[in-house]
C-alpha atoms as a PDB file:
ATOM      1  CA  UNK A   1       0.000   0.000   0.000  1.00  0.00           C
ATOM      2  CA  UNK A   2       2.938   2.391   0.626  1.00  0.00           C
ATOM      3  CA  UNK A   3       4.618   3.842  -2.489  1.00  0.00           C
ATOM      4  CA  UNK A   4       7.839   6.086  -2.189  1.00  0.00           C
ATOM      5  CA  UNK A   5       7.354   6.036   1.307  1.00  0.00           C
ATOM      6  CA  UNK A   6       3.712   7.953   1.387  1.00  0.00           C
ATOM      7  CA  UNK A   7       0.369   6.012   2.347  1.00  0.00           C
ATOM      8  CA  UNK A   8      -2.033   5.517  -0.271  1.00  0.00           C
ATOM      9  CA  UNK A   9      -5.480   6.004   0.861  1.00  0.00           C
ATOM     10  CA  UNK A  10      -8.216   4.184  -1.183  1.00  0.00           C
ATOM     11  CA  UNK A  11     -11.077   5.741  -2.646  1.00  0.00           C
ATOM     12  CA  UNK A  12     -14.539   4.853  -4.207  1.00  0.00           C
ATOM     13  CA  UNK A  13     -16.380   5.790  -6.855  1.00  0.00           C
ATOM     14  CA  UNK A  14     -20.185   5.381  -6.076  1.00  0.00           C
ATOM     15  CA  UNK A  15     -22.982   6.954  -9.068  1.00  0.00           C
ATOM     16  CA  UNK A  16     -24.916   9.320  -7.088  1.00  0.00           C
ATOM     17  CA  UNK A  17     -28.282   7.111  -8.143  1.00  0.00           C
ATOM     18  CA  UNK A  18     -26.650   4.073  -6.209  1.00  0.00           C
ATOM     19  CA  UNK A  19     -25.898   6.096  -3.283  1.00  0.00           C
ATOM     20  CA  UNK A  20     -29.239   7.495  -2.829  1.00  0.00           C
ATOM     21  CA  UNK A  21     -30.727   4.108  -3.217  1.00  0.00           C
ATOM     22  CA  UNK A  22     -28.799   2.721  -0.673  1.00  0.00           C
ATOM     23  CA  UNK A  23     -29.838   5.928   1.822  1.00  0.00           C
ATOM     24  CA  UNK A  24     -33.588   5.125   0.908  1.00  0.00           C
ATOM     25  CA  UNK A  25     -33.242   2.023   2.072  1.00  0.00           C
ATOM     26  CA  UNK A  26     -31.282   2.338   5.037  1.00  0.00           C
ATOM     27  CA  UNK A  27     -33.922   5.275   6.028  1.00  0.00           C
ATOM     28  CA  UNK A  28     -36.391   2.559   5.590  1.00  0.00           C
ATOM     29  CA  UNK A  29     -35.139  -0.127   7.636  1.00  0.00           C
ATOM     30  CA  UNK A  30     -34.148   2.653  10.357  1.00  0.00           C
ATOM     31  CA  UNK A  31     -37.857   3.534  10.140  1.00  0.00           C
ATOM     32  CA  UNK A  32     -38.896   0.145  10.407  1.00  0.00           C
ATOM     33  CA  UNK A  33     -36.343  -0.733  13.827  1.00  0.00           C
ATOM     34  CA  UNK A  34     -37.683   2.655  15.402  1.00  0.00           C
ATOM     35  CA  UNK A  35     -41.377   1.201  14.957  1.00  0.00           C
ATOM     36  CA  UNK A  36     -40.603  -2.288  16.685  1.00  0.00           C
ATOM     37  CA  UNK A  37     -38.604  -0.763  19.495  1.00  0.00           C
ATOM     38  CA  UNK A  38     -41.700   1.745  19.987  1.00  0.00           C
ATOM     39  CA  UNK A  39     -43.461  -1.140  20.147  1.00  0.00           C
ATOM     40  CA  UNK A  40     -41.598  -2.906  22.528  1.00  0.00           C
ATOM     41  CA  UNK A  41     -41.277   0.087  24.673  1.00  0.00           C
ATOM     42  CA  UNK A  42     -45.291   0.329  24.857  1.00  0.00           C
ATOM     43  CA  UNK A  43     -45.496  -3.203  25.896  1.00  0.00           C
ATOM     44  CA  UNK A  44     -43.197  -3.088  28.862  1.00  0.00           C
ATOM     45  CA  UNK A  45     -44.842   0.295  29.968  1.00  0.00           C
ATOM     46  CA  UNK A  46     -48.283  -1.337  29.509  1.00  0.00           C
ATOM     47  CA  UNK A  47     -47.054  -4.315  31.654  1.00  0.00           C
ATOM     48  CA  UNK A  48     -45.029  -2.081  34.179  1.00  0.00           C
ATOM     49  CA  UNK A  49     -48.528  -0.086  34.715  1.00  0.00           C
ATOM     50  CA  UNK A  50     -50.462  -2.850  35.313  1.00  0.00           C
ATOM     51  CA  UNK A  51     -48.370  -4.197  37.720  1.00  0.00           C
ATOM     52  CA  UNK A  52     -48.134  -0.748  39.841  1.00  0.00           C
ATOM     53  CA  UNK A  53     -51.826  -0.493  39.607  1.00  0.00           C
ATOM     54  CA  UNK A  54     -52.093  -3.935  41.378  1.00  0.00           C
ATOM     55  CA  UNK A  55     -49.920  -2.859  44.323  1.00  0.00           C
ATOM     56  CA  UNK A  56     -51.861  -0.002  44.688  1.00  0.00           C
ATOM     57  CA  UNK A  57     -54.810  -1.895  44.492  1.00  0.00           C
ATOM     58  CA  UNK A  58     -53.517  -3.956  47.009  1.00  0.00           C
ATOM     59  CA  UNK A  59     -52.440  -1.361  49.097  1.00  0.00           C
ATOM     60  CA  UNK A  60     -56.114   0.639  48.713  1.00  0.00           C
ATOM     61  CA  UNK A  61     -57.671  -2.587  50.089  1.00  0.00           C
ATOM     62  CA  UNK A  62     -55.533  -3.101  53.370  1.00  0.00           C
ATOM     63  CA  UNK A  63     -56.114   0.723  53.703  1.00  0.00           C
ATOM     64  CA  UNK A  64     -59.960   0.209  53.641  1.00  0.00           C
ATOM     65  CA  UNK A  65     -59.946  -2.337  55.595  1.00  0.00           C
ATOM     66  CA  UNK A  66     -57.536  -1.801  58.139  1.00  0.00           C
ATOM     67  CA  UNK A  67     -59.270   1.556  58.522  1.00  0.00           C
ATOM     68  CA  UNK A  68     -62.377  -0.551  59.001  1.00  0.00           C
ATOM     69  CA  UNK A  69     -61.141  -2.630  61.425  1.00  0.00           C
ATOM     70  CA  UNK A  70     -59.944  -0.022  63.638  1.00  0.00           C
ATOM     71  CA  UNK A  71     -63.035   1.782  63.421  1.00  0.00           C
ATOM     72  CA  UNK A  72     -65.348  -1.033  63.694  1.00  0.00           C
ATOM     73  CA  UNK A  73     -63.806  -2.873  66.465  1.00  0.00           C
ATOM     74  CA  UNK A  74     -60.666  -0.230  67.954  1.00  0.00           C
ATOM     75  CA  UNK A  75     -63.226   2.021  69.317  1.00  0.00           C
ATOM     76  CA  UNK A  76     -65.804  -0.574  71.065  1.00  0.00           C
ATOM     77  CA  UNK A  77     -68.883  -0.243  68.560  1.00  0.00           C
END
């Protein structure tokens, strides 16, 4: 690769047509990636939600009922 002591860098020649081919594409399939990971993202917040809205549900219910249960039988009704 090295003539008279200098480094000879390569180069391409690409038609212009080609290259903006190739960019449509690659925009596509970037396009495409960026959907399924939105996707995926949805799915684990969906999942994540649903499983903070249980404990909360959860802790609603011994709320209610503890507050029952001291009122009910705490105080001597």
């Amino acid at each position: 690769m090295a003539q008279d002591n200098r480094e000879v860098v390569p180069s391409v020649v690409v038609d212009q047509d080609q290259y903006t081919q190739v960019l449509e594409k690659l925009a596509k399939i970037d396009k495409k990636i960026e959907f399924v990971s939105a996707e995926m993202a949805q799915r684990q917040g969906k999942k994540l939600g649903r499983d903070i809205g249980i404990l909360y549900g959860a802790c609603g219910g011994l709320i209610i009922v503890l507050a029952y249960y001291l009122l009910a039988y705490g105080l001597g009704v």
